[in-house]
PDB file of N, CA and C in Angstrom:
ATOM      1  N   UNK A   1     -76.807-142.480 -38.338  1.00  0.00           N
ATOM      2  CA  UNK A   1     -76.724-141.084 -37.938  1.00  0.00           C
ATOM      3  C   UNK A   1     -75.840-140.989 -36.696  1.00  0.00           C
ATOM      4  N   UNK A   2     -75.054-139.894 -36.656  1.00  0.00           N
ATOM      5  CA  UNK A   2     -74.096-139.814 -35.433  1.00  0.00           C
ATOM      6  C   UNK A   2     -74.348-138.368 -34.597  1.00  0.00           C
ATOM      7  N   UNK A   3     -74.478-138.413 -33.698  1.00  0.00           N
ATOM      8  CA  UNK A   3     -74.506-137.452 -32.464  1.00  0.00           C
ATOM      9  C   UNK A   3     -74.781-136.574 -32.840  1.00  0.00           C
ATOM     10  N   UNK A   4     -73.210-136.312 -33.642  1.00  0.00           N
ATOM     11  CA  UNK A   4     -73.038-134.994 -34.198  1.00  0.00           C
ATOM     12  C   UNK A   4     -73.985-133.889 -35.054  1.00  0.00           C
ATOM     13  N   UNK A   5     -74.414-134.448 -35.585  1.00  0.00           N
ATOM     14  CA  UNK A   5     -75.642-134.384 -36.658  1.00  0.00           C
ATOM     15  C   UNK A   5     -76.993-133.646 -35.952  1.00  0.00           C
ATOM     16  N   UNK A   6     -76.944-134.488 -34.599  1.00  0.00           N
ATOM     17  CA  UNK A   6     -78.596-133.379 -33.780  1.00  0.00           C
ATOM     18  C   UNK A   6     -78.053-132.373 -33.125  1.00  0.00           C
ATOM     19  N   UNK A   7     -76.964-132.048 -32.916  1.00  0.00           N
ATOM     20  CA  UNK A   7     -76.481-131.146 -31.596  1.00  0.00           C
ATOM     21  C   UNK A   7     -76.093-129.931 -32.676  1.00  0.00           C
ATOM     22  N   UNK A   8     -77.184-128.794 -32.467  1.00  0.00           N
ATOM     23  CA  UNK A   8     -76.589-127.811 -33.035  1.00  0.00           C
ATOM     24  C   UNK A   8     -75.696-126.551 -32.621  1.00  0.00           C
ATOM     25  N   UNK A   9     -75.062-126.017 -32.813  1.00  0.00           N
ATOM     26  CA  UNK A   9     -74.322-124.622 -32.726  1.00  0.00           C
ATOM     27  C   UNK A   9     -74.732-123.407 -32.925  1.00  0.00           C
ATOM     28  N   UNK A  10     -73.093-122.637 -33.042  1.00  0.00           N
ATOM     29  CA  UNK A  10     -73.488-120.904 -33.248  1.00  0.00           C
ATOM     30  C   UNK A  10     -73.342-120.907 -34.453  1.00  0.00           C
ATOM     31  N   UNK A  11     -73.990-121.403 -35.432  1.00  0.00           N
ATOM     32  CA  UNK A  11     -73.637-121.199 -36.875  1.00  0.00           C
ATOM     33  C   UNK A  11     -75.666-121.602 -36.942  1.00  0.00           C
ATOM     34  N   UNK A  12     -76.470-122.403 -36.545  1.00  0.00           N
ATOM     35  CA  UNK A  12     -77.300-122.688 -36.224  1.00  0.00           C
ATOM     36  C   UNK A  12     -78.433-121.481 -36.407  1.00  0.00           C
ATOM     37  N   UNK A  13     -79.400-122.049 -37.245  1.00  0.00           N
ATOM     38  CA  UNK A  13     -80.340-120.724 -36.908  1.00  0.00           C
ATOM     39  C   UNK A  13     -80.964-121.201 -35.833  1.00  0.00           C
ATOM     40  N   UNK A  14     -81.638-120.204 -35.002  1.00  0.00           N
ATOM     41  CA  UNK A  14     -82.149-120.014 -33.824  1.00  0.00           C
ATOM     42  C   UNK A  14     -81.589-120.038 -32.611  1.00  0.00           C
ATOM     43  N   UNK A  15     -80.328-119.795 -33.224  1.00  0.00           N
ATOM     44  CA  UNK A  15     -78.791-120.149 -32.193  1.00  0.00           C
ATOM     45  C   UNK A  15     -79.142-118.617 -31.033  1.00  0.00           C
ATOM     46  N   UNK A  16     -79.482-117.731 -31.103  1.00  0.00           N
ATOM     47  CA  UNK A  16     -79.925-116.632 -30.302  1.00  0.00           C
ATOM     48  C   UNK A  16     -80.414-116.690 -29.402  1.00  0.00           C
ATOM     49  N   UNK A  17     -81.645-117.767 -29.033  1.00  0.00           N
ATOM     50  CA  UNK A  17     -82.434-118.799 -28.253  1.00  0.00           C
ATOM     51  C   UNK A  17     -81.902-119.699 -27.953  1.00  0.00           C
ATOM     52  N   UNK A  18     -81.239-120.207 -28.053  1.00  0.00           N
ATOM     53  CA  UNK A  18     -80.612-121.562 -27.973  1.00  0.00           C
ATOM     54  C   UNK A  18     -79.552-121.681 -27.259  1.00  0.00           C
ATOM     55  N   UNK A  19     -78.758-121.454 -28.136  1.00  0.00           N
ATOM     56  CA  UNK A  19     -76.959-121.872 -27.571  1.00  0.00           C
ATOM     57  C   UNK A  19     -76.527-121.598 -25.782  1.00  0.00           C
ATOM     58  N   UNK A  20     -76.138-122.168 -25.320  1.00  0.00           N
ATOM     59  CA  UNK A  20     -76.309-121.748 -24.011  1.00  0.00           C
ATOM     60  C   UNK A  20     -74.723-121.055 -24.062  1.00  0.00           C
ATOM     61  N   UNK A  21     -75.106-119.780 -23.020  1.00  0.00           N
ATOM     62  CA  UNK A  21     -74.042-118.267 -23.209  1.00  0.00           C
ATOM     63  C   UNK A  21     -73.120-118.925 -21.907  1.00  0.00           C
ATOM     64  N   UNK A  22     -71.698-119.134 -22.271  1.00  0.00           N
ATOM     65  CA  UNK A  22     -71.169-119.448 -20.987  1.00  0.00           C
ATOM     66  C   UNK A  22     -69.805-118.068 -20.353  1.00  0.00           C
ATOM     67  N   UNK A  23     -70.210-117.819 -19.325  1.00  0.00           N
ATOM     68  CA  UNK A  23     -69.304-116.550 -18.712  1.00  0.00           C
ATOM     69  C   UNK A  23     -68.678-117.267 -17.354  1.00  0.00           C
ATOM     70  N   UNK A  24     -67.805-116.613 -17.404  1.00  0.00           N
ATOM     71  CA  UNK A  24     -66.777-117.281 -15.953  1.00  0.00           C
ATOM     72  C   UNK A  24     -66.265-116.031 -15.202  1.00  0.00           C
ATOM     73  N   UNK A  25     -66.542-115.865 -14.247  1.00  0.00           N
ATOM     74  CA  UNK A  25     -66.339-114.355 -13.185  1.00  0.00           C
ATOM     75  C   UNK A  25     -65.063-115.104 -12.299  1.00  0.00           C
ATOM     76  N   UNK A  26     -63.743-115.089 -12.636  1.00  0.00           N
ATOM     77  CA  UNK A  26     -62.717-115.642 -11.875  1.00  0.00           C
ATOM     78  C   UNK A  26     -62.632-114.887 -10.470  1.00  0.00           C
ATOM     79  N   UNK A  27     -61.972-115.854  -9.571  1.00  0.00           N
ATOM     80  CA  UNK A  27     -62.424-115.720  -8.356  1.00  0.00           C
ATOM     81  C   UNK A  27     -60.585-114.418  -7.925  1.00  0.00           C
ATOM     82  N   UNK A  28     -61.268-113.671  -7.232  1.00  0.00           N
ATOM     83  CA  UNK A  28     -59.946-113.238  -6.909  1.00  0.00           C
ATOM     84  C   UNK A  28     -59.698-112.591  -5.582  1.00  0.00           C
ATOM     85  N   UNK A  29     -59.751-113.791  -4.385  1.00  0.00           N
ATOM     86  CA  UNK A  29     -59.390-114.045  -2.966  1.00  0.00           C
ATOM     87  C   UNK A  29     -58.514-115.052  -2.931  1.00  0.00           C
ATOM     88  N   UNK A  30     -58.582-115.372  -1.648  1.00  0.00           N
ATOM     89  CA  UNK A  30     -57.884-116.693  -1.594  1.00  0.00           C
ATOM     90  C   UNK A  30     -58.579-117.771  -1.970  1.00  0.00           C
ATOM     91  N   UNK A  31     -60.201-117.702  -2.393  1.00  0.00           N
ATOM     92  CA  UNK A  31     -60.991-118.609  -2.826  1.00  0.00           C
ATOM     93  C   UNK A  31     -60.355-119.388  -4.015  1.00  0.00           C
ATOM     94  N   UNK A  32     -60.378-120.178  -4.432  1.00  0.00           N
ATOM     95  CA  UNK A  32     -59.302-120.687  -5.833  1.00  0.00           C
ATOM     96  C   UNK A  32     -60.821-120.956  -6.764  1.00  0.00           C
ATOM     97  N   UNK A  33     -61.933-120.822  -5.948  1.00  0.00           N
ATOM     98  CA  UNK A  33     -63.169-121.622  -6.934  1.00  0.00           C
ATOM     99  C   UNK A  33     -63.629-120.185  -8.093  1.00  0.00           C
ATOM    100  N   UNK A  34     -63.727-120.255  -8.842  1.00  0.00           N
ATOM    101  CA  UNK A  34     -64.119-119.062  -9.894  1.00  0.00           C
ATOM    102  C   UNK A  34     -66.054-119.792 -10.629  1.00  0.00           C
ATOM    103  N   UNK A  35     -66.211-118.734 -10.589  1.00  0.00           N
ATOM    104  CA  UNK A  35     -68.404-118.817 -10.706  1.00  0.00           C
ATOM    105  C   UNK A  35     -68.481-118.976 -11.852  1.00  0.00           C
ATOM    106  N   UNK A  36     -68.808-119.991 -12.895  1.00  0.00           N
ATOM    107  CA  UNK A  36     -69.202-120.251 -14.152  1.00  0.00           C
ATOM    108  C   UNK A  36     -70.331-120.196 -14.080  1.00  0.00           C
ATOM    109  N   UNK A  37     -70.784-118.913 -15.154  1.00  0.00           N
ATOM    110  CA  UNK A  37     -72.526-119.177 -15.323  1.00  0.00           C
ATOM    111  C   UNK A  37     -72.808-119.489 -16.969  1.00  0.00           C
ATOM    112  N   UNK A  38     -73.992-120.615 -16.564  1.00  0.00           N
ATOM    113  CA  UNK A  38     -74.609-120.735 -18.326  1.00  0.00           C
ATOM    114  C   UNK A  38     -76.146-120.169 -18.232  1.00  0.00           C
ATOM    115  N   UNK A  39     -76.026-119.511 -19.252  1.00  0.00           N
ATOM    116  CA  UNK A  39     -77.522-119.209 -19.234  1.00  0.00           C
ATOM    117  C   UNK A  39     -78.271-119.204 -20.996  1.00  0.00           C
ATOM    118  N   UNK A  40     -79.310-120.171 -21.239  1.00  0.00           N
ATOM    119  CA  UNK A  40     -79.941-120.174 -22.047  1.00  0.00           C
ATOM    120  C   UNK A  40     -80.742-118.848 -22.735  1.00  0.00           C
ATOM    121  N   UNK A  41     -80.726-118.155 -23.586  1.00  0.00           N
ATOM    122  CA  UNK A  41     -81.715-117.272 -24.363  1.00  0.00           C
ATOM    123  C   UNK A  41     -81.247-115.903 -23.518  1.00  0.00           C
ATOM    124  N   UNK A  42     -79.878-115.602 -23.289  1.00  0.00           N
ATOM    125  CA  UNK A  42     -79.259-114.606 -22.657  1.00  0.00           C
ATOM    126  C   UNK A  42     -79.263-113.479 -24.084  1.00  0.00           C
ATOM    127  N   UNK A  43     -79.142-113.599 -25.107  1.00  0.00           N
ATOM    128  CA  UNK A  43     -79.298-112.568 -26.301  1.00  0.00           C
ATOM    129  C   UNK A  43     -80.916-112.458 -26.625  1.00  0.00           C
ATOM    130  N   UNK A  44     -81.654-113.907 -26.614  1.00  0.00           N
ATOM    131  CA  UNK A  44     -82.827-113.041 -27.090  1.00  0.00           C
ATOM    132  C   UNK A  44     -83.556-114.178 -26.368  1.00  0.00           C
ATOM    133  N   UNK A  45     -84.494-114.039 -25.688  1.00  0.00           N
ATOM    134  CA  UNK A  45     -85.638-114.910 -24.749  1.00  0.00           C
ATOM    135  C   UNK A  45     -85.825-115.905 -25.068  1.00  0.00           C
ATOM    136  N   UNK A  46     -85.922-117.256 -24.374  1.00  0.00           N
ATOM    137  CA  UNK A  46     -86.255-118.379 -25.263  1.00  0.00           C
ATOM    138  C   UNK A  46     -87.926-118.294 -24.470  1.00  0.00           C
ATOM    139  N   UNK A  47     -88.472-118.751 -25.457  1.00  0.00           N
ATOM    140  CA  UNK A  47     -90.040-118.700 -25.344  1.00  0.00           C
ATOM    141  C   UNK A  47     -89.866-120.195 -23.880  1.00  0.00           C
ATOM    142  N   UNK A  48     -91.195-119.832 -22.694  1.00  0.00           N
ATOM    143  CA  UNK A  48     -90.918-120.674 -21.388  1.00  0.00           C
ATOM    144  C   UNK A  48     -92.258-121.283 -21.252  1.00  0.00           C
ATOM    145  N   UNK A  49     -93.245-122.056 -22.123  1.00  0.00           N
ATOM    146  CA  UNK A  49     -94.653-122.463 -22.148  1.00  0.00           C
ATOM    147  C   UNK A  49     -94.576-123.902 -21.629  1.00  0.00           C
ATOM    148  N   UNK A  50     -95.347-124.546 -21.784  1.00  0.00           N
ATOM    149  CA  UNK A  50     -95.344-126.245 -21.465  1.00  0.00           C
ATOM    150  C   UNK A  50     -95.039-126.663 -23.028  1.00  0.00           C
ATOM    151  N   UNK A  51     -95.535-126.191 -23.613  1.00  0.00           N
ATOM    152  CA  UNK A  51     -95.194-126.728 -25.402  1.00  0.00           C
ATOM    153  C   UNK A  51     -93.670-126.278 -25.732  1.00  0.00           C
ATOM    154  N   UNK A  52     -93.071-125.318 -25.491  1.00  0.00           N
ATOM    155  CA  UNK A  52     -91.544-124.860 -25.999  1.00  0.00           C
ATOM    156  C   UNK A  52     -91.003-124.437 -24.658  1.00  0.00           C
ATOM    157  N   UNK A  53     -89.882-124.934 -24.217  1.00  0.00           N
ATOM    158  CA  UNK A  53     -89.211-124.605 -22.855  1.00  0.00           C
ATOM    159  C   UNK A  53     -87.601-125.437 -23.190  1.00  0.00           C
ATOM    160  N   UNK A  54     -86.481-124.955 -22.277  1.00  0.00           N
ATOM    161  CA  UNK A  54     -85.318-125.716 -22.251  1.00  0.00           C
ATOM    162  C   UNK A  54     -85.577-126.669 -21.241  1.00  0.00           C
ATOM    163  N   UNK A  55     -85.398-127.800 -21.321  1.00  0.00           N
ATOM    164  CA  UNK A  55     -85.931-128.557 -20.149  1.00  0.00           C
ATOM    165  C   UNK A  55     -84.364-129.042 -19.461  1.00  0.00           C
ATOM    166  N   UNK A  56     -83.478-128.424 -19.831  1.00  0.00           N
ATOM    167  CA  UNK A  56     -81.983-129.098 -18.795  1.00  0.00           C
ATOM    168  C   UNK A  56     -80.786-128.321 -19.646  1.00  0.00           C
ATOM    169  N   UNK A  57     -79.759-128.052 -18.858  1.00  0.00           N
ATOM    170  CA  UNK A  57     -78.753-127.930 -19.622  1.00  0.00           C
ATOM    171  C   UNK A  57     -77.117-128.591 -18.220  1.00  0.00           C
ATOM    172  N   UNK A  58     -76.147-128.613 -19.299  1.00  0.00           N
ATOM    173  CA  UNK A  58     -75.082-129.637 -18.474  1.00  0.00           C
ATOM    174  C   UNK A  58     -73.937-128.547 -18.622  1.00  0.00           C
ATOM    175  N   UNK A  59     -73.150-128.785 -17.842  1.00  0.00           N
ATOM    176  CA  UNK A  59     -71.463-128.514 -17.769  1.00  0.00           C
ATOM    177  C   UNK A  59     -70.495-129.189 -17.783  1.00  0.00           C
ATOM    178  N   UNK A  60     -69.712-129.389 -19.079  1.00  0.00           N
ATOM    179  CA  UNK A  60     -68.430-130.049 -18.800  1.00  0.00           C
ATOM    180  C   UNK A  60     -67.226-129.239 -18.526  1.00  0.00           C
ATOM    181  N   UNK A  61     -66.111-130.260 -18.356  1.00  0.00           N
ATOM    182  CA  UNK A  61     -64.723-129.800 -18.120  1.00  0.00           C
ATOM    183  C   UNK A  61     -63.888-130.555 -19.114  1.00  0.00           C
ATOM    184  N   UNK A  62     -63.100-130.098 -19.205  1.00  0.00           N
ATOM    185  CA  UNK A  62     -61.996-130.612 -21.020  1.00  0.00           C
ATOM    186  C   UNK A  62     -60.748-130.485 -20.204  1.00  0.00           C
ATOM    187  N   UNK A  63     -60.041-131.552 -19.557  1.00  0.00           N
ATOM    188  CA  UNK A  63     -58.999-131.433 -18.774  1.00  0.00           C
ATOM    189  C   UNK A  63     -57.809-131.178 -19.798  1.00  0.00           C
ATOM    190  N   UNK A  64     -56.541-131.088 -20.022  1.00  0.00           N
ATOM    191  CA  UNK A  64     -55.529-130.764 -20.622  1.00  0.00           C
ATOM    192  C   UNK A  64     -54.872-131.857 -21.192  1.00  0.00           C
ATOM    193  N   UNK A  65     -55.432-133.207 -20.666  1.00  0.00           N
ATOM    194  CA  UNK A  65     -55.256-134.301 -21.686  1.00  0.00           C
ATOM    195  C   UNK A  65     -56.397-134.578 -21.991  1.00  0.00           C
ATOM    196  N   UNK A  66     -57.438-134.562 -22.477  1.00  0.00           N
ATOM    197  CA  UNK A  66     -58.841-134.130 -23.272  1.00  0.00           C
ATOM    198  C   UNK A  66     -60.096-135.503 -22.143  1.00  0.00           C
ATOM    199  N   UNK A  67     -59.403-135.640 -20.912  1.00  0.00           N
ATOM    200  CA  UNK A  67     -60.570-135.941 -20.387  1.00  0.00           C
ATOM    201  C   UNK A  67     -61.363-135.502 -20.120  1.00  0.00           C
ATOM    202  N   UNK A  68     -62.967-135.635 -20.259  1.00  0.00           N
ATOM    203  CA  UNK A  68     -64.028-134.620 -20.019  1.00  0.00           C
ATOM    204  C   UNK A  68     -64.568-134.835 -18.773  1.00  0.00           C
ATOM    205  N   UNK A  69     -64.788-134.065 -17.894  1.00  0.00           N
ATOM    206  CA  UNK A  69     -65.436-134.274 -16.268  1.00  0.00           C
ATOM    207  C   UNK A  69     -66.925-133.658 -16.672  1.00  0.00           C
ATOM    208  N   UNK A  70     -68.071-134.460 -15.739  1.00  0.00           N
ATOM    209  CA  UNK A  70     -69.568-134.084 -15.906  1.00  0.00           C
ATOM    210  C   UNK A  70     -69.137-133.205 -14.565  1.00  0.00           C
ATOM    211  N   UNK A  71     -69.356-131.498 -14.340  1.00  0.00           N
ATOM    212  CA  UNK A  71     -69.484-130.921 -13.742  1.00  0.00           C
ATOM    213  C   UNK A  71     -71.097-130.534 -13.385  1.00  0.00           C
ATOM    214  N   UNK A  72     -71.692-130.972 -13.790  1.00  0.00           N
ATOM    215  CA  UNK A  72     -73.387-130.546 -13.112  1.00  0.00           C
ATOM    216  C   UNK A  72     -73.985-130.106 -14.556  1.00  0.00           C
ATOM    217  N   UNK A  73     -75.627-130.240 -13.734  1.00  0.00           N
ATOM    218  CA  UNK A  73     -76.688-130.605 -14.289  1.00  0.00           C
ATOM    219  C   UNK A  73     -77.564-129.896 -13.703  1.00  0.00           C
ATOM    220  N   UNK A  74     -78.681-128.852 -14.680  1.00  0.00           N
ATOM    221  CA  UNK A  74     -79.677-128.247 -13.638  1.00  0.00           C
ATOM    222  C   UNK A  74     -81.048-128.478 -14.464  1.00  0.00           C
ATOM    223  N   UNK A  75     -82.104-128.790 -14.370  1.00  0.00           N
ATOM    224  CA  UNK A  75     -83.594-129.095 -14.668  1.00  0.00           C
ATOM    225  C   UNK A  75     -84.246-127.920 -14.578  1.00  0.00           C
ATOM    226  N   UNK A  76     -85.181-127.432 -15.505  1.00  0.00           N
ATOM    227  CA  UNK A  76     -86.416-126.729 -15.896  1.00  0.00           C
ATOM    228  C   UNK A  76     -87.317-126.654 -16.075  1.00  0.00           C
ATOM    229  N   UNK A  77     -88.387-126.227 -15.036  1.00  0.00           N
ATOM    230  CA  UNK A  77     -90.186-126.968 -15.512  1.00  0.00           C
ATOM    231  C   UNK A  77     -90.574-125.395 -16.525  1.00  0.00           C
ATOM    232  N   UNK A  78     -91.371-126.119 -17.054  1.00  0.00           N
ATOM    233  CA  UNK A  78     -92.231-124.680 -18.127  1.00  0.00           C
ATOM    234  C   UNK A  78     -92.364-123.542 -17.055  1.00  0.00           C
ATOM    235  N   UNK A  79     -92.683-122.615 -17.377  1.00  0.00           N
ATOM    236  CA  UNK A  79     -93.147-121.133 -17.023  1.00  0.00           C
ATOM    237  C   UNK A  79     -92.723-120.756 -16.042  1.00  0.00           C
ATOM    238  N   UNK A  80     -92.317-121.314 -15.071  1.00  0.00           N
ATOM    239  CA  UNK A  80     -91.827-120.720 -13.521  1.00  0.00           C
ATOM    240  C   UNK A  80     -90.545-120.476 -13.551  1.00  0.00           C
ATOM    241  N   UNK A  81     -89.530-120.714 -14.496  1.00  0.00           N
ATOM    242  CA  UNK A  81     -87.932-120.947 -14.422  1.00  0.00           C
ATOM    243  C   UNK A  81     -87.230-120.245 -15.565  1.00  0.00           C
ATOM    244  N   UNK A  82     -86.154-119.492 -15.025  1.00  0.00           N
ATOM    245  CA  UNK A  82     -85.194-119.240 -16.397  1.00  0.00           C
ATOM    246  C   UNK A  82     -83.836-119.961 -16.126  1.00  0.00           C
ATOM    247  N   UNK A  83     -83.509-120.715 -17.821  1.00  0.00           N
ATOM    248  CA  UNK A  83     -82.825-121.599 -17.865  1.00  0.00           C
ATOM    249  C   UNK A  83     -81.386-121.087 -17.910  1.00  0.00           C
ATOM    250  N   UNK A  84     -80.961-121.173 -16.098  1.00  0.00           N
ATOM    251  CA  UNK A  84     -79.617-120.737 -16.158  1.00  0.00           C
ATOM    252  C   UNK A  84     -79.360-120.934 -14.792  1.00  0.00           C
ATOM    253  N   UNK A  85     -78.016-121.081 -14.999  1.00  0.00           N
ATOM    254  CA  UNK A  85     -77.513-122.322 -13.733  1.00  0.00           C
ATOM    255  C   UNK A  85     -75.798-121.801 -13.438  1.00  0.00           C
ATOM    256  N   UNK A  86     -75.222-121.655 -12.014  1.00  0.00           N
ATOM    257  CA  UNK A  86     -74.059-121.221 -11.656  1.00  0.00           C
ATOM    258  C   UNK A  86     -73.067-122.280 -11.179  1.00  0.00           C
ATOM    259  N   UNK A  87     -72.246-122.351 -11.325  1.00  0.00           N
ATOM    260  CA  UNK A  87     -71.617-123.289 -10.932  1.00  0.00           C
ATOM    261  C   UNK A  87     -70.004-123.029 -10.286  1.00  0.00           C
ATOM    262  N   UNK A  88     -69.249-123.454  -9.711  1.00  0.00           N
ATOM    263  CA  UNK A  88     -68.612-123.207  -8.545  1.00  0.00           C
ATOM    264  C   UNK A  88     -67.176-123.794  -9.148  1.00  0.00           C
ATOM    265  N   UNK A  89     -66.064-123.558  -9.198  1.00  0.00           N
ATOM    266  CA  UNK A  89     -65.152-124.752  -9.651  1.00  0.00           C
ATOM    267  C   UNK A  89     -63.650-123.699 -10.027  1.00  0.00           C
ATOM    268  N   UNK A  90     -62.645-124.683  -9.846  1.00  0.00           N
ATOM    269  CA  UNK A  90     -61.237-123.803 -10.704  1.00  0.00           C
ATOM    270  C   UNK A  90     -61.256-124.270 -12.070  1.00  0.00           C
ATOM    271  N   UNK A  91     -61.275-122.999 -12.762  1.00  0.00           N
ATOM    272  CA  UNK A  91     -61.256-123.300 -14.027  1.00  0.00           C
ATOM    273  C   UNK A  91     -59.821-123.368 -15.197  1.00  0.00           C
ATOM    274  N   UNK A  92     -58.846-123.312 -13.869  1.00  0.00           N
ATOM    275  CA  UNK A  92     -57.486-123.277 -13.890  1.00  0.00           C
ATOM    276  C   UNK A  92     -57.422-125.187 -14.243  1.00  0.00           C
ATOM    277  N   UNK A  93     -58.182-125.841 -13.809  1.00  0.00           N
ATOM    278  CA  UNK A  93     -58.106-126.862 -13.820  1.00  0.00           C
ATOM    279  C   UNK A  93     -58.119-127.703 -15.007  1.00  0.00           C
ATOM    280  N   UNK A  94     -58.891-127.020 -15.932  1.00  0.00           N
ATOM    281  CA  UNK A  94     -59.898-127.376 -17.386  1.00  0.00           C
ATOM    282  C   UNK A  94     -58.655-126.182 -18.600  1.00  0.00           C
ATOM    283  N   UNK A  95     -58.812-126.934 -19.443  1.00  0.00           N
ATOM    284  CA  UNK A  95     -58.621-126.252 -21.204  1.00  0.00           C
ATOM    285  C   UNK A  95     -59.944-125.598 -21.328  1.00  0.00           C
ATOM    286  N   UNK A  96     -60.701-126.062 -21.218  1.00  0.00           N
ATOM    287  CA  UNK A  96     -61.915-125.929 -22.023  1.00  0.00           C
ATOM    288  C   UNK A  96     -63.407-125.994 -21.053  1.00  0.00           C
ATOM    289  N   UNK A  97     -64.463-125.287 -21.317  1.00  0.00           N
ATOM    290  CA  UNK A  97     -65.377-125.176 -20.621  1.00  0.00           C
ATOM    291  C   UNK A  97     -66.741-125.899 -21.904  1.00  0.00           C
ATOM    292  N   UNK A  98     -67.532-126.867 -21.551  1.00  0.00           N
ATOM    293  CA  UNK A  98     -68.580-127.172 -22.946  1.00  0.00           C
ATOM    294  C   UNK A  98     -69.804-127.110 -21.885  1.00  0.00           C
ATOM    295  N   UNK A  99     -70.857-126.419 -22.720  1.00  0.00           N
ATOM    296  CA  UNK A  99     -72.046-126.524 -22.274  1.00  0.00           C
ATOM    297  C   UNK A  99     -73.311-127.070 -22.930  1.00  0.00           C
ATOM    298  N   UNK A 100     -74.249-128.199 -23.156  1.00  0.00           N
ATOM    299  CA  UNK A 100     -75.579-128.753 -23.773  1.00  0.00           C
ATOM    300  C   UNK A 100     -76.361-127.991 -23.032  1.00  0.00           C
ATOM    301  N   UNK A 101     -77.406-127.953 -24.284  1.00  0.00           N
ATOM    302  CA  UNK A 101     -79.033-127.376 -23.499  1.00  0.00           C
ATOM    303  C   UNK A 101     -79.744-128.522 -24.352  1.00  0.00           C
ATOM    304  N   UNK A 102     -81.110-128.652 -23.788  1.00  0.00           N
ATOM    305  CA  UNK A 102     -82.134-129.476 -24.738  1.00  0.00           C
ATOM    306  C   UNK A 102     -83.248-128.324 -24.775  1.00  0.00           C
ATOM    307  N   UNK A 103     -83.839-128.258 -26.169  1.00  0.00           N
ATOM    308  CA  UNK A 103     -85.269-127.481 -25.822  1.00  0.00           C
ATOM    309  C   UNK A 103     -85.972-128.293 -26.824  1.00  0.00           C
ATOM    310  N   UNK A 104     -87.152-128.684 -25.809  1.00  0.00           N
ATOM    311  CA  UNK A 104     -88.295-129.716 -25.938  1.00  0.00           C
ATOM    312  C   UNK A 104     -88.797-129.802 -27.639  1.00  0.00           C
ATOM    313  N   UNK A 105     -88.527-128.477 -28.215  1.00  0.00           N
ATOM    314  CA  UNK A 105     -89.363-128.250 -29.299  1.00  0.00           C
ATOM    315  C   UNK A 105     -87.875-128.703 -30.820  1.00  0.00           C
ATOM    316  N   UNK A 106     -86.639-127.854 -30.467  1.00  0.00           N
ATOM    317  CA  UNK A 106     -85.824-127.518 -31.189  1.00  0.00           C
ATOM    318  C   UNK A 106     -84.288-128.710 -30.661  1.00  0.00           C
ATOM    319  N   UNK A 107     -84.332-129.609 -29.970  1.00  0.00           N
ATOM    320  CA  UNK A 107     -83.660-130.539 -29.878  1.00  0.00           C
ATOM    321  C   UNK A 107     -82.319-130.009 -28.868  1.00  0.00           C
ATOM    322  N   UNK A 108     -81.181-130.287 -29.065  1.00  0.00           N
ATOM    323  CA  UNK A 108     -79.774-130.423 -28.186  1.00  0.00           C
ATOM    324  C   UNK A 108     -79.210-129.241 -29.348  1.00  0.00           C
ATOM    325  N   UNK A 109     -78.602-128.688 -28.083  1.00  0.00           N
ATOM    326  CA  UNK A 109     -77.811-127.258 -28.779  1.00  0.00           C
ATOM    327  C   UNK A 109     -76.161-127.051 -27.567  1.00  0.00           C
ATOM    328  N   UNK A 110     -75.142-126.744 -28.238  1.00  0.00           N
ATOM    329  CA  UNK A 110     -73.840-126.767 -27.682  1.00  0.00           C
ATOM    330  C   UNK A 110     -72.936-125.412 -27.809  1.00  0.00           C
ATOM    331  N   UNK A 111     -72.441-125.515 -27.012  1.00  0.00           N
ATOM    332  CA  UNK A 111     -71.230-124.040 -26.896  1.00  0.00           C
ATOM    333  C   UNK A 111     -69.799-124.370 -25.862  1.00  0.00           C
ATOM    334  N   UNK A 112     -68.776-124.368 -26.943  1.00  0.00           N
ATOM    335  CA  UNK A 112     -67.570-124.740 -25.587  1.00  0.00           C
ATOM    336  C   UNK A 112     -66.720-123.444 -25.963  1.00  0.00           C
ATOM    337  N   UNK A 113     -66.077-122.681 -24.685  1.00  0.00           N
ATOM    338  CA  UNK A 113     -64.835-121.996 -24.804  1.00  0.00           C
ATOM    339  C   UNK A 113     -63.660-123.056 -23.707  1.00  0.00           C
ATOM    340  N   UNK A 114     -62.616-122.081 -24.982  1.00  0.00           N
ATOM    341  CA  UNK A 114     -61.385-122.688 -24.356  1.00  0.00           C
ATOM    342  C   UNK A 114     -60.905-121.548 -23.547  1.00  0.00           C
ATOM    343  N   UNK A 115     -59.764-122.404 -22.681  1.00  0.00           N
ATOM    344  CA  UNK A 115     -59.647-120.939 -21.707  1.00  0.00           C
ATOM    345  C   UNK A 115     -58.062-121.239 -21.850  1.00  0.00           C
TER     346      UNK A 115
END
């Protein structure tokens, strides 16, 4: 079995809950850093119990010769947290933006835009 195979998508049922939603608010000062946010169950709630919760989701970068940079990592305990995380960066830098979530119940779920 290969990777590919557990990590589901937007074609995915329960992809509504799942897929983590990625938006980028470009920066427009002299700041060059532009605010990438991911946020899990942004269309429809992902259920937040000790039994079903997202317990992490990641950020990559897809440089323009297809190296991938680990841009950050944010953790989720059950019930106290919604799974969504900001992150800081030029996105002038990257082709491509990819985001993983895990949820405890429903496994690894993915979403990349290109920019």
């Amino acid at each position: 079995m290969d990777i590919e195979e557990l990590i589901k998508g937007k074609v995915s049922e329960g992809k509504e809950k799942h897929v983590p939603d990625i938006s980028i608010s470009k920066s427009h000062g002299s700041d060059v850093e532009d605010l990438v946010t991911v946020h899990v169950g942004k269309e429809v709630a992902h259920p937040n119990t000790v039994e079903h919760h997202i317990v992490w989701l990641e950020l990559y970068g897809v440089k323009g010769n297809g190296q991938v940079v680990d841009l950050g990592r944010a953790e989720f305990g059950p019930s106290f947290t919604e799974p969504l995380a900001r992150f800081k960066l030029n996105v002038a830098d990257f082709k491509a933006v990819f985001a993983m979530s895990y949820c405890n119940v429903h496994g690894l779920w993915q979403n990349l835009i290109e920019l």
